[in-house]
C-alpha atoms as a PDB file:
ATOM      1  CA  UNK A   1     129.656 200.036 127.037  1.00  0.00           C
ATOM      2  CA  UNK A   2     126.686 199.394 129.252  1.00  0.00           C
ATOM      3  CA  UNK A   3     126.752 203.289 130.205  1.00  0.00           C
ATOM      4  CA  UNK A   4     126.575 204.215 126.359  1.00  0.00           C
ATOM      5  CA  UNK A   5     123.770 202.243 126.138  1.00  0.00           C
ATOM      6  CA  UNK A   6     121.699 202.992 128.669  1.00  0.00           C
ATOM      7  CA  UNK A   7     122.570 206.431 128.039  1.00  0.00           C
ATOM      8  CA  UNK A   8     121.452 206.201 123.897  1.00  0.00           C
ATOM      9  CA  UNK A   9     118.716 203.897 124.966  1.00  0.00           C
ATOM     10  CA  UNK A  10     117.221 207.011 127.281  1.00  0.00           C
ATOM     11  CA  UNK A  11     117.244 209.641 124.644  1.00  0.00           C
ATOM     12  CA  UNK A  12     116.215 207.605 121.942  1.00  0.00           C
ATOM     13  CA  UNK A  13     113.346 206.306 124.106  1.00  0.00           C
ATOM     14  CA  UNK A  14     112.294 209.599 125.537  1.00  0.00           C
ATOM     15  CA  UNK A  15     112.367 210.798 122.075  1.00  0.00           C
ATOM     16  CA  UNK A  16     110.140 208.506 120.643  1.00  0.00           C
ATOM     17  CA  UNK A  17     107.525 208.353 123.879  1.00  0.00           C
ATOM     18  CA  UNK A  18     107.333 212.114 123.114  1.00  0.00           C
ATOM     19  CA  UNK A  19     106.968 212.227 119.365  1.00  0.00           C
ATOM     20  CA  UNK A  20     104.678 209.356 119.606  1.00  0.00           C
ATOM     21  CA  UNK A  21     102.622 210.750 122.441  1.00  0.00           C
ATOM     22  CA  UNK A  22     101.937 213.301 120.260  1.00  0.00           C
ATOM     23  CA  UNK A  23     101.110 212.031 117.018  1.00  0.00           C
ATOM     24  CA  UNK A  24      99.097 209.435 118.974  1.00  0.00           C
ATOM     25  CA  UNK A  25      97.108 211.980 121.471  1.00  0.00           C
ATOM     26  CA  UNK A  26      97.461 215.570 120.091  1.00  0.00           C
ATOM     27  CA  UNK A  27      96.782 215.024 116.254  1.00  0.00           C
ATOM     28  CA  UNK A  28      95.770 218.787 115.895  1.00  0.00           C
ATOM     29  CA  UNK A  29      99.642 219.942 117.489  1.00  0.00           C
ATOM     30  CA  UNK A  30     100.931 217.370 114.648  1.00  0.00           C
ATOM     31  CA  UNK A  31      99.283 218.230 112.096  1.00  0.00           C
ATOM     32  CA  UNK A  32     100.458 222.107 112.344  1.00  0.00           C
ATOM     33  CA  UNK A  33     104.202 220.690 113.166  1.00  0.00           C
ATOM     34  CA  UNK A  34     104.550 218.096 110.382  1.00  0.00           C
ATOM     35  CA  UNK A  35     103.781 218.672 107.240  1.00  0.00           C
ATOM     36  CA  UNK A  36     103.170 215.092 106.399  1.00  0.00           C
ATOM     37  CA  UNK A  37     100.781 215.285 108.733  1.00  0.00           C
ATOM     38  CA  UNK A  38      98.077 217.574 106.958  1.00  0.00           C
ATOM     39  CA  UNK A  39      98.228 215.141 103.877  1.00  0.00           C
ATOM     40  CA  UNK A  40      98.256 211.433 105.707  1.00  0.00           C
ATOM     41  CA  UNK A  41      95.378 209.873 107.264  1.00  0.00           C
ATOM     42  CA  UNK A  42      94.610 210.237 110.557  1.00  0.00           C
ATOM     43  CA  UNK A  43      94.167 206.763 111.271  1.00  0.00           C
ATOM     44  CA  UNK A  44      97.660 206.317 109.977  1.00  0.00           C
ATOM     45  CA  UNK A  45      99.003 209.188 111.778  1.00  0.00           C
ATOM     46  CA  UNK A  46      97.828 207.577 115.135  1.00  0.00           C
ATOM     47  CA  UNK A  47      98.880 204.007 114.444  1.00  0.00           C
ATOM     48  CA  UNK A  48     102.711 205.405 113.477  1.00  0.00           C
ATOM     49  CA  UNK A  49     102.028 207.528 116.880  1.00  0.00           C
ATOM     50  CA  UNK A  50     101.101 204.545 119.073  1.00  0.00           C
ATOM     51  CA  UNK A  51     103.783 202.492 117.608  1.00  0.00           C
ATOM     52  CA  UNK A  52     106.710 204.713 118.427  1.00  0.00           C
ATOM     53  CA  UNK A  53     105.038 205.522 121.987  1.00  0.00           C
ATOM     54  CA  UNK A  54     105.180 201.566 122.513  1.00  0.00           C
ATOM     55  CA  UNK A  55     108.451 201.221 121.071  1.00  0.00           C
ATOM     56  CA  UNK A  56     109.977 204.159 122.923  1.00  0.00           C
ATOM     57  CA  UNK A  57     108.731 202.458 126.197  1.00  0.00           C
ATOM     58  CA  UNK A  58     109.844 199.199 124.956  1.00  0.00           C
ATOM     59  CA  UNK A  59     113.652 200.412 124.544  1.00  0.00           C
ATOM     60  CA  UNK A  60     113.791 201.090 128.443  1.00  0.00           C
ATOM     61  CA  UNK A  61     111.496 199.478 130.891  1.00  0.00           C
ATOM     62  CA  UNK A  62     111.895 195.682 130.319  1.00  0.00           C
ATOM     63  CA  UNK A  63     115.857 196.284 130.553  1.00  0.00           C
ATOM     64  CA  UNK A  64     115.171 198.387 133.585  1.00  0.00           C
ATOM     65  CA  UNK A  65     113.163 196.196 135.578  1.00  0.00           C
ATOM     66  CA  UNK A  66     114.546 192.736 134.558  1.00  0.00           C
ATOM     67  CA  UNK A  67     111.396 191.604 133.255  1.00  0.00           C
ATOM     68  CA  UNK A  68     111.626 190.098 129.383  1.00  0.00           C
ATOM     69  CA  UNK A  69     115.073 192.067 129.117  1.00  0.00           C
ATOM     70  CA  UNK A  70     114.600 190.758 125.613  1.00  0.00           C
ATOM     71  CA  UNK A  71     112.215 192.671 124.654  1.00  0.00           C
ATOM     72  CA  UNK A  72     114.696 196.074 124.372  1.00  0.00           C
ATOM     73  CA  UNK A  73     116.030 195.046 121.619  1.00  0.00           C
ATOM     74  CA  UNK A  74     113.012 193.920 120.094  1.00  0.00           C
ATOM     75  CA  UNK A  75     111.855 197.294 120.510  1.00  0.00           C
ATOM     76  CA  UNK A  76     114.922 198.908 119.176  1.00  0.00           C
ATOM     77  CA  UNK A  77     114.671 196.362 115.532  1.00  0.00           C
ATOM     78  CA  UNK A  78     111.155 197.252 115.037  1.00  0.00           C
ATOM     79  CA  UNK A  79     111.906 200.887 115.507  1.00  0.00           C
ATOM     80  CA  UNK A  80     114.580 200.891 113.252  1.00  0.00           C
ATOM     81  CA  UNK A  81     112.080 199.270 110.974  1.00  0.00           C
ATOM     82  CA  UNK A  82     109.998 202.280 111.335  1.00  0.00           C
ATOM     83  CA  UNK A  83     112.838 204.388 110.430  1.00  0.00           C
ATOM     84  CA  UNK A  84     113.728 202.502 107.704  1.00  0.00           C
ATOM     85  CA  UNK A  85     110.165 203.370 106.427  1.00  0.00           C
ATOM     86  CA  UNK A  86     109.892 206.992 107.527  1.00  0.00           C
ATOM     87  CA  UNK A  87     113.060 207.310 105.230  1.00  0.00           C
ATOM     88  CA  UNK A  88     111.692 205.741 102.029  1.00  0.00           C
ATOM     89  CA  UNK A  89     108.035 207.919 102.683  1.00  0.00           C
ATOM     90  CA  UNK A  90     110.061 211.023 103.156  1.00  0.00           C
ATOM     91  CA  UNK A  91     112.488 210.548  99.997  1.00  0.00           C
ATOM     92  CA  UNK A  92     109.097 209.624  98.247  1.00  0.00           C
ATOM     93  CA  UNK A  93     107.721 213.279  99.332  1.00  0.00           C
ATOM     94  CA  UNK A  94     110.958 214.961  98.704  1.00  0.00           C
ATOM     95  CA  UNK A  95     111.123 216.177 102.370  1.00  0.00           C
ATOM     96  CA  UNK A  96     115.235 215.836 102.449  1.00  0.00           C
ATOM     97  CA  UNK A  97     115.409 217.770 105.920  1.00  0.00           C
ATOM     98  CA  UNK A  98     113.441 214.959 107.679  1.00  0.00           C
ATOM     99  CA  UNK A  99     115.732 211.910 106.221  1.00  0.00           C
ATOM    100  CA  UNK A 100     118.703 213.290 108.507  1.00  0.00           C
ATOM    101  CA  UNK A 101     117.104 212.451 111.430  1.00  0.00           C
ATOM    102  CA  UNK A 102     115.407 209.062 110.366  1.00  0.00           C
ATOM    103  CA  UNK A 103     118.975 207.877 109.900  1.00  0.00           C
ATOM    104  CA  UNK A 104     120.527 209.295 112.982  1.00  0.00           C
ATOM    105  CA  UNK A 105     117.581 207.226 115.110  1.00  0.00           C
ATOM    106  CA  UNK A 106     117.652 204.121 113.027  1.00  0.00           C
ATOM    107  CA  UNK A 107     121.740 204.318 113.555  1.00  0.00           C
ATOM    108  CA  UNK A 108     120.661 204.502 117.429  1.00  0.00           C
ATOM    109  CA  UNK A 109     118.366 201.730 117.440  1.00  0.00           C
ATOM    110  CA  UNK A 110     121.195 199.204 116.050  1.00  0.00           C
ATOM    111  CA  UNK A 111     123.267 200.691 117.970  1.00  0.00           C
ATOM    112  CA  UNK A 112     121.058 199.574 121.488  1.00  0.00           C
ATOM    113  CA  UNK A 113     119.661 196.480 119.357  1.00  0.00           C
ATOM    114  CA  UNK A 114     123.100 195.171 118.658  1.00  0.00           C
ATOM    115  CA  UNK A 115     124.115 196.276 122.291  1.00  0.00           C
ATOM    116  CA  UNK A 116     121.810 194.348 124.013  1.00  0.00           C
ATOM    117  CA  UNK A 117     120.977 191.566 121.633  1.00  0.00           C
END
């Protein structure tokens, strides 16, 4: 069990430091790969950016090092939170293809914060 963790907490963290990094640092590469992008604020589009960079770090370096170990699944709940809310704003624009992979990563993130809880 501890493999499949580590293992989902590595993907779903390196997937999250990378969409965040970008949303957070490289607006203009967002904003011609989202769609939702063009039409949201940019102040939002970095905050949601910096959150999942934060999170995504969260999910693997306290657990790593043995420092606040707690805080991974922390990380994971407030992610799934995210998710949670990146699948109501994309049923609210009608963007069905995106909603697929909200729920896959807020599956994940019970998965490690149930794991590790």
């Amino acid at each position: 069990m501890n493999i499949g963790l580590w293992i989902v907490q590595i993907i779903l963290g390196l997937a999250f430091i990378m969409a965040g990094s970008m949303k957070a640092f490289q607006y203009e590469k967002a904003k011609a790969s989202m769609p939702w992008v063009k039409e949201s604020a940019k102040s939002l589009v970095i905050f949601i950016g910096v959150a999942e960079l934060l999170g995504g770090i969260g999910l693997i370096v306290p657990y790593a090092i043995g420092i606040a170990p707690i805080l991974t699944p922390i990380a994971a709940l407030a992610l799934g939170v995210v998710m949670i809310l990146a699948v109501g704003f994309h049923l609210k624009r009608k963007e069905n293809q995106a909603i697929g992979m909200n729920i896959i990563f807020l599956a994940a993130a019970i998965f490690v914060a149930i794991g590790r809880w």
